[in-house]
N, C-alpha and C. Protein backbone atom coordinates (compact mmCIF):
# COMPACT_ATOMS: atom_id res chain seq x y z
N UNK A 1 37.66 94.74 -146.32
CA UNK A 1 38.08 95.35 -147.55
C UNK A 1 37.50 96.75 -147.70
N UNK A 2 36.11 96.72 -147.39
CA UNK A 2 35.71 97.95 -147.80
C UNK A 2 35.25 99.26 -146.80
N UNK A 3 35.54 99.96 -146.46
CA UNK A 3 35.27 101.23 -145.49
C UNK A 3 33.74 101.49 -146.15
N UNK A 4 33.65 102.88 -146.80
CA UNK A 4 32.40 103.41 -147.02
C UNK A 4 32.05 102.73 -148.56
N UNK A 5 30.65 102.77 -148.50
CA UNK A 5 29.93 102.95 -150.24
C UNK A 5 29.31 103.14 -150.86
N UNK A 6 29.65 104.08 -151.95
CA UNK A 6 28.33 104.55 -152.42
C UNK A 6 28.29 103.83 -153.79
N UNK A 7 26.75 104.37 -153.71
CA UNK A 7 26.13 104.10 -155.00
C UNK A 7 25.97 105.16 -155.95
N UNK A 8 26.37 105.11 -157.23
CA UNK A 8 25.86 106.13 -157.85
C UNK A 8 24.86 105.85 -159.14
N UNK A 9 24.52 106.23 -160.22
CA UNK A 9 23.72 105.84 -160.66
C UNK A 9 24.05 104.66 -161.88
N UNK A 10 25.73 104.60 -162.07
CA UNK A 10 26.09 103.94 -162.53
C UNK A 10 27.21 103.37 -162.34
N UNK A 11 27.56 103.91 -161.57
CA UNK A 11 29.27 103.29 -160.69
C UNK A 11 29.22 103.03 -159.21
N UNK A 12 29.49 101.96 -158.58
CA UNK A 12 29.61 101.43 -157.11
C UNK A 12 31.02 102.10 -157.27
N UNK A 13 31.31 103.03 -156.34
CA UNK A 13 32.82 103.30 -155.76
C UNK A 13 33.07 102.50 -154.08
N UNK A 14 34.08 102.17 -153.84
CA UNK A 14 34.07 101.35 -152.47
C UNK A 14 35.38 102.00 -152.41
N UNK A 15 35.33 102.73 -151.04
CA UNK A 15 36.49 103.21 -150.75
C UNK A 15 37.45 101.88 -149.64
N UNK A 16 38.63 102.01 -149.56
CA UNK A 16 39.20 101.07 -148.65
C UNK A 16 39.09 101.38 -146.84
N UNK A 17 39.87 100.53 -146.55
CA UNK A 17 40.21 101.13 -145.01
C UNK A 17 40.93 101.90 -144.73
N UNK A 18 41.71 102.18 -145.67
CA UNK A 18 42.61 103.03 -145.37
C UNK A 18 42.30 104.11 -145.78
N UNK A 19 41.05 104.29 -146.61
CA UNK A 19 40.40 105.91 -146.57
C UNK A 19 40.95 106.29 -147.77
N UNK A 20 41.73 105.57 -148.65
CA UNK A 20 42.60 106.34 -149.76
C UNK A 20 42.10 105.76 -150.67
N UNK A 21 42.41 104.12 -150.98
CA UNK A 21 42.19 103.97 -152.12
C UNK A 21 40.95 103.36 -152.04
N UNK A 22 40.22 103.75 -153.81
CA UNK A 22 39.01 103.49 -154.43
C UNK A 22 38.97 102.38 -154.92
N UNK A 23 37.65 101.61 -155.31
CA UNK A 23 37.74 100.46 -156.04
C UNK A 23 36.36 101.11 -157.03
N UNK A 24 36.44 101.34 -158.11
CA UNK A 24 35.08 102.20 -159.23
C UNK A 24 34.68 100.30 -160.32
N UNK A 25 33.39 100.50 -159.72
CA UNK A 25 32.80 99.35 -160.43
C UNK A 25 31.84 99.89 -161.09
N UNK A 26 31.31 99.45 -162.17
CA UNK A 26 30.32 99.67 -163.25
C UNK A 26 29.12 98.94 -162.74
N UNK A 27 28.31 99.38 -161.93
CA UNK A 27 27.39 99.07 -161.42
C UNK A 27 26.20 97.77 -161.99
N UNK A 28 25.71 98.20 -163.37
CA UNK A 28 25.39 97.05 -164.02
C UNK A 28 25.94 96.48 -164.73
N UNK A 29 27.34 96.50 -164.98
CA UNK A 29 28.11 95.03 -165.18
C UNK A 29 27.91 94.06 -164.03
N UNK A 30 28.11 94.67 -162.60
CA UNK A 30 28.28 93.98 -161.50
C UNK A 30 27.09 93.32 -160.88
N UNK A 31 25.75 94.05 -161.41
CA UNK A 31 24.69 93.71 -161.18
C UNK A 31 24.12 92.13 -161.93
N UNK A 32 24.79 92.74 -163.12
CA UNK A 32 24.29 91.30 -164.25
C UNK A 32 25.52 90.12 -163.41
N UNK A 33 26.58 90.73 -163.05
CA UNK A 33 27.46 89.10 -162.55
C UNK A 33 27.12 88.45 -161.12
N UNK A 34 26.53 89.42 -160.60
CA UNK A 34 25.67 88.69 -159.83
C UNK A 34 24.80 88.31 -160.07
N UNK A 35 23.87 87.77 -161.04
CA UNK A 35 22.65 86.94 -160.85
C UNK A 35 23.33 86.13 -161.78
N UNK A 36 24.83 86.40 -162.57
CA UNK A 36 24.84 85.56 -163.58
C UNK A 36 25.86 83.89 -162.35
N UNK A 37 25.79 84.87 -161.56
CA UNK A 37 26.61 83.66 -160.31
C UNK A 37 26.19 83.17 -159.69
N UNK A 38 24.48 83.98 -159.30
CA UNK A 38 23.64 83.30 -158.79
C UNK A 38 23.54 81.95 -159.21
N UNK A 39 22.90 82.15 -160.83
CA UNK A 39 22.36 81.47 -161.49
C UNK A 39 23.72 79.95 -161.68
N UNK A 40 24.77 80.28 -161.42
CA UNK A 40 25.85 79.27 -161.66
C UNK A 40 25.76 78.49 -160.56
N UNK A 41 25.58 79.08 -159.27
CA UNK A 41 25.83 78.47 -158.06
C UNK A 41 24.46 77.35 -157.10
N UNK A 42 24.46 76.97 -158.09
CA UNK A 42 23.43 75.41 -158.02
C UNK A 42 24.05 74.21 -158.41
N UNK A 43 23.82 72.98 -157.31
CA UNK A 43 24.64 71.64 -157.99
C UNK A 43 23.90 71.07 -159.57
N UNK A 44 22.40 71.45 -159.27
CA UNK A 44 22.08 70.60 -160.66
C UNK A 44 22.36 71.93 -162.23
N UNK A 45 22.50 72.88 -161.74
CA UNK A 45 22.71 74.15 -162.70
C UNK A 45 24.18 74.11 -163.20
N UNK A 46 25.17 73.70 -161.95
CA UNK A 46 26.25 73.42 -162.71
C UNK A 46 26.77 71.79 -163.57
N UNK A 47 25.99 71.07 -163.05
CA UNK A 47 25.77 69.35 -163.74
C UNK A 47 25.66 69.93 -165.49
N UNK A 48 24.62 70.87 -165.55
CA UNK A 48 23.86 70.93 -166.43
C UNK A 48 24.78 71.53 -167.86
N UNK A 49 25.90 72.69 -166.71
CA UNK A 49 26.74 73.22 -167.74
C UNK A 49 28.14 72.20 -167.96
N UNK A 50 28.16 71.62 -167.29
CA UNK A 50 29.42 70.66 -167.31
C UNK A 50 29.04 69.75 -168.50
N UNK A 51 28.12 69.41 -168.37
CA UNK A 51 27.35 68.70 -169.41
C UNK A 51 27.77 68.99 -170.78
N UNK A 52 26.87 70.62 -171.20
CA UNK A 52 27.07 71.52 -171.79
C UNK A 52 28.50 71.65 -172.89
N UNK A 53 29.29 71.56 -171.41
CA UNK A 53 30.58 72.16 -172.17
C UNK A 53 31.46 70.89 -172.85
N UNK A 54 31.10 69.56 -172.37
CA UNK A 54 31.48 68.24 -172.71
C UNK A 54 31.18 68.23 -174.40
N UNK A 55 29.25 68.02 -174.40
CA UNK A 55 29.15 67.73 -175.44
C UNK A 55 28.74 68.54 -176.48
N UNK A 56 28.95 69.89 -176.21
CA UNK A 56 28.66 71.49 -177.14
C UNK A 56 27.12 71.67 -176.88
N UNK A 57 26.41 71.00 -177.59
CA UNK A 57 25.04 70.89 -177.35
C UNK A 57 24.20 69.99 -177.46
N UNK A 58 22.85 70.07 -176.57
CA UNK A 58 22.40 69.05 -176.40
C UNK A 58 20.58 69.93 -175.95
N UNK A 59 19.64 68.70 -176.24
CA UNK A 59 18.25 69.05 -176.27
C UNK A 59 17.94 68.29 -175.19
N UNK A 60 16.73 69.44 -174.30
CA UNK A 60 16.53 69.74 -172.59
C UNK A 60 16.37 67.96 -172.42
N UNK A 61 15.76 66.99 -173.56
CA UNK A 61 15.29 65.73 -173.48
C UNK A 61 16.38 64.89 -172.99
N UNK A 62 17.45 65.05 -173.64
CA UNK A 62 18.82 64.47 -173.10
C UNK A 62 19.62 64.79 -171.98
N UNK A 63 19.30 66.04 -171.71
CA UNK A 63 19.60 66.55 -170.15
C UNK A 63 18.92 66.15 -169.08
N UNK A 64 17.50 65.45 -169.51
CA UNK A 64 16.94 65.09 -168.24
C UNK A 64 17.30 63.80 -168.12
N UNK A 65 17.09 63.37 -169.21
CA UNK A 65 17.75 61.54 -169.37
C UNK A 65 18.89 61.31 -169.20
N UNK A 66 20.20 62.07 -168.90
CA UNK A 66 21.23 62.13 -168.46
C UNK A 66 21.12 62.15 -166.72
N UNK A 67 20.75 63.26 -166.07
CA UNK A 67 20.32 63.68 -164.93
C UNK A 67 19.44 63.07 -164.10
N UNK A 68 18.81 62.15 -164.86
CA UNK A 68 17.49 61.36 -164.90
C UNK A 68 16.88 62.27 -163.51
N UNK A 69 16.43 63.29 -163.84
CA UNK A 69 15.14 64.69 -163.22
C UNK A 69 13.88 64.75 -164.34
N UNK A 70 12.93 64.92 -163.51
CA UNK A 70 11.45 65.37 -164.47
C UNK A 70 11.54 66.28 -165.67
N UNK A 71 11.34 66.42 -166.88
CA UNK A 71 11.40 67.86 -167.79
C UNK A 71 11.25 68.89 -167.21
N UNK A 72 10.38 69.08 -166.32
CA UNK A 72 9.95 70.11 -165.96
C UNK A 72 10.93 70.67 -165.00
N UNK A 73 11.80 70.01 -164.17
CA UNK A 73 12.76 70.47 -163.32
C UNK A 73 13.74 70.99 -164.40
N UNK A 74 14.26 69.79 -165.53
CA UNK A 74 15.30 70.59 -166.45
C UNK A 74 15.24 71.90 -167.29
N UNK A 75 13.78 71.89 -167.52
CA UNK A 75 13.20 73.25 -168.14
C UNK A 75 13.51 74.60 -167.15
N UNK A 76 12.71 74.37 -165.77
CA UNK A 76 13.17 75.33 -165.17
C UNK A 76 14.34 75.57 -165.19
N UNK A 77 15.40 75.08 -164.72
CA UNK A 77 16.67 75.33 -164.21
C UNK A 77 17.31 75.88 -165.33
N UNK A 78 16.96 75.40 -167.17
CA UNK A 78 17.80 76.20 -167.98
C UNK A 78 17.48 77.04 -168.60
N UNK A 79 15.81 77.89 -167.95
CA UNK A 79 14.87 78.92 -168.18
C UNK A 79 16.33 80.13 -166.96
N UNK A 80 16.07 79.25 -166.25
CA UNK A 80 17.31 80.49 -165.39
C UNK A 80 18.66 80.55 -165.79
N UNK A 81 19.14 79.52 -166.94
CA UNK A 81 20.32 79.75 -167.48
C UNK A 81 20.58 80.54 -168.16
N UNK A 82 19.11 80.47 -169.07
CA UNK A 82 19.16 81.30 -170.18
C UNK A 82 18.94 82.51 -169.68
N UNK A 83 17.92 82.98 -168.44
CA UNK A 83 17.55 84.40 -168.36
C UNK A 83 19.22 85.32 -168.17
N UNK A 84 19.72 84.71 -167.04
CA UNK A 84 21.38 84.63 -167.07
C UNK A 84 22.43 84.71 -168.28
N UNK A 85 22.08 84.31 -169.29
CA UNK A 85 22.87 83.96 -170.90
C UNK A 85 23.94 83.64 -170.70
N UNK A 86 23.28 82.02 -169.89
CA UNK A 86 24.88 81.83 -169.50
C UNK A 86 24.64 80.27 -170.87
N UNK A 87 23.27 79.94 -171.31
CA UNK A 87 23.06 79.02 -171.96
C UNK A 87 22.81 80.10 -173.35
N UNK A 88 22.70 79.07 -174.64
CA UNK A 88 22.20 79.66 -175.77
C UNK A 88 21.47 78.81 -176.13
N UNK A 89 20.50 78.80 -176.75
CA UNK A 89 19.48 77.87 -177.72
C UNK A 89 19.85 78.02 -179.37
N UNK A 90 19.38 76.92 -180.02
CA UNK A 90 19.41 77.02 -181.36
C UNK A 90 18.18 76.19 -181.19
N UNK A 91 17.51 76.61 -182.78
CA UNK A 91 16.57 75.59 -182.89
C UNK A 91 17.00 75.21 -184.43
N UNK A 92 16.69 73.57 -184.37
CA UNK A 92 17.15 72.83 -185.82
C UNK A 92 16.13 71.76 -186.71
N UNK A 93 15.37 72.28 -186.67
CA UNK A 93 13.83 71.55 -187.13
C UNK A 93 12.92 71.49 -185.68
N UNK A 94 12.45 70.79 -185.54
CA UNK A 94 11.50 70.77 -184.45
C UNK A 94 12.45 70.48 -182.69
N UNK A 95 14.02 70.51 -183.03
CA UNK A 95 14.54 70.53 -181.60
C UNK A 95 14.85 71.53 -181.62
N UNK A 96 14.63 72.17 -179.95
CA UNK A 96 15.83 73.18 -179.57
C UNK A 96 16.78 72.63 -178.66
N UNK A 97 18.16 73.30 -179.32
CA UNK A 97 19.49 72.57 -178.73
C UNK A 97 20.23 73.54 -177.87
N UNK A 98 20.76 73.59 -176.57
CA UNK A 98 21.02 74.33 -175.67
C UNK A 98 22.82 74.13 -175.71
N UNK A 99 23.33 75.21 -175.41
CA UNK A 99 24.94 75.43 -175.48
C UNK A 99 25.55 76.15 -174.52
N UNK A 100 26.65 76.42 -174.25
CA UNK A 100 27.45 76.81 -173.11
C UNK A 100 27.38 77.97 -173.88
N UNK A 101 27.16 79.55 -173.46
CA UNK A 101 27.75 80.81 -173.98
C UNK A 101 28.90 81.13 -173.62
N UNK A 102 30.34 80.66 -174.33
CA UNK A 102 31.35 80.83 -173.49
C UNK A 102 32.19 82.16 -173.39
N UNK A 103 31.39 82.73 -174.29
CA UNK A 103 31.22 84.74 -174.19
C UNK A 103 30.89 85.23 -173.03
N UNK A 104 30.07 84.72 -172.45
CA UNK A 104 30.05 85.15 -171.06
C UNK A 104 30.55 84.79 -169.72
N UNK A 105 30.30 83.21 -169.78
CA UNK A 105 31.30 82.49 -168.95
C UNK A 105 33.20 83.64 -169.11
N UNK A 106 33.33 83.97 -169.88
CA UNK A 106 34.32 84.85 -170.20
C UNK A 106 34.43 86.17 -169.43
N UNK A 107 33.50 86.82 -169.99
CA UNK A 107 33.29 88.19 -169.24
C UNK A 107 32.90 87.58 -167.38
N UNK A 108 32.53 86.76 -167.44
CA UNK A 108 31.96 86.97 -165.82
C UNK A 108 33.49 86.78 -164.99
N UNK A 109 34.29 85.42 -165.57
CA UNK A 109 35.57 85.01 -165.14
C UNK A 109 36.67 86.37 -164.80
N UNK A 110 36.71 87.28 -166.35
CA UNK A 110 37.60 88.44 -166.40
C UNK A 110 36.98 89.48 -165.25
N UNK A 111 35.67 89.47 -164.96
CA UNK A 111 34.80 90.65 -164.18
C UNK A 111 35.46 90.16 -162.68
N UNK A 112 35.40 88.72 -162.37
CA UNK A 112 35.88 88.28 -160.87
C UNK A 112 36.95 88.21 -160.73
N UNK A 113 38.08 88.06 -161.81
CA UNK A 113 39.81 88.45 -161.72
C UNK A 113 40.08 89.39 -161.24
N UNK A 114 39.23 90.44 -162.31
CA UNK A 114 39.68 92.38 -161.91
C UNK A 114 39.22 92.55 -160.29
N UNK A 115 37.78 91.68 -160.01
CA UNK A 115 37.79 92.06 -158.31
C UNK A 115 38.22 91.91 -157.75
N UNK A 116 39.14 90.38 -157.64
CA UNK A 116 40.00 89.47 -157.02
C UNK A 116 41.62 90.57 -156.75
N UNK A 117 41.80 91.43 -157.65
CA UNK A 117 43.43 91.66 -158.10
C UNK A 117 43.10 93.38 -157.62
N UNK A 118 41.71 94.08 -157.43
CA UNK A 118 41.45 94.86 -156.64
C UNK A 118 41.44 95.10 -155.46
N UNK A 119 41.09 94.07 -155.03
CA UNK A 119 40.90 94.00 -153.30
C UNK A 119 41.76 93.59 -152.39
């Protein structure tokens, strides 16, 4: 797909093979959808959002007891969801309840269309 590329300080341009046409990406949009795909592309990370999107929300206690994994594994894994914002928290008295952000799940989907229909 891609011949040469530069970087600039805010736009990845990727020229083609054919030397003509450009592909102009917004560098940290593309930056954040990669770690936000990183962060998707785990079997227990995606369990976790499937979960998520089933029952709207749910507290890390019921995710592990679902998953039946240690707290501490479920903590991590939705410490990287959240750094990602691909999860949201609420807190409602002494629980915090974790949710699908489907604002972003959004933007990341529309960000991999436009690459998909570029290339």
């Amino acid at each position: 797909m891609a011949g040469k590329e530069k970087l600039g300080k805010e736009t990845l341009v990727i020229t083609k093979y054919n030397g003509k046409d450009q592909i102009r990406l917004d560098y940290s949009k593309l930056r954040r959808a990669v770690l936000t795909l990183r962060a998707i592309n785990h079997p227990l990370r995606k369990k976790m959002i499937t979960m998520l999107e089933e029952k709207r929300k749910m507290t890390v206690t019921e995710i592990y007891d679902l998953l039946k994994i240690e707290q501490s594994v479920a903590s991590q894994h939705l410490a990287i969801l959240r750094r990602a914002d691909i999860v949201t928290t609420k807190r409602e008295g002494k629980f915090i309840f974790y949710g699908v952000n489907k604002k972003r799940i959004a933007e990341i989907t529309a960000l991999v269309e436009e690459l998909a229909q570029k290339g």
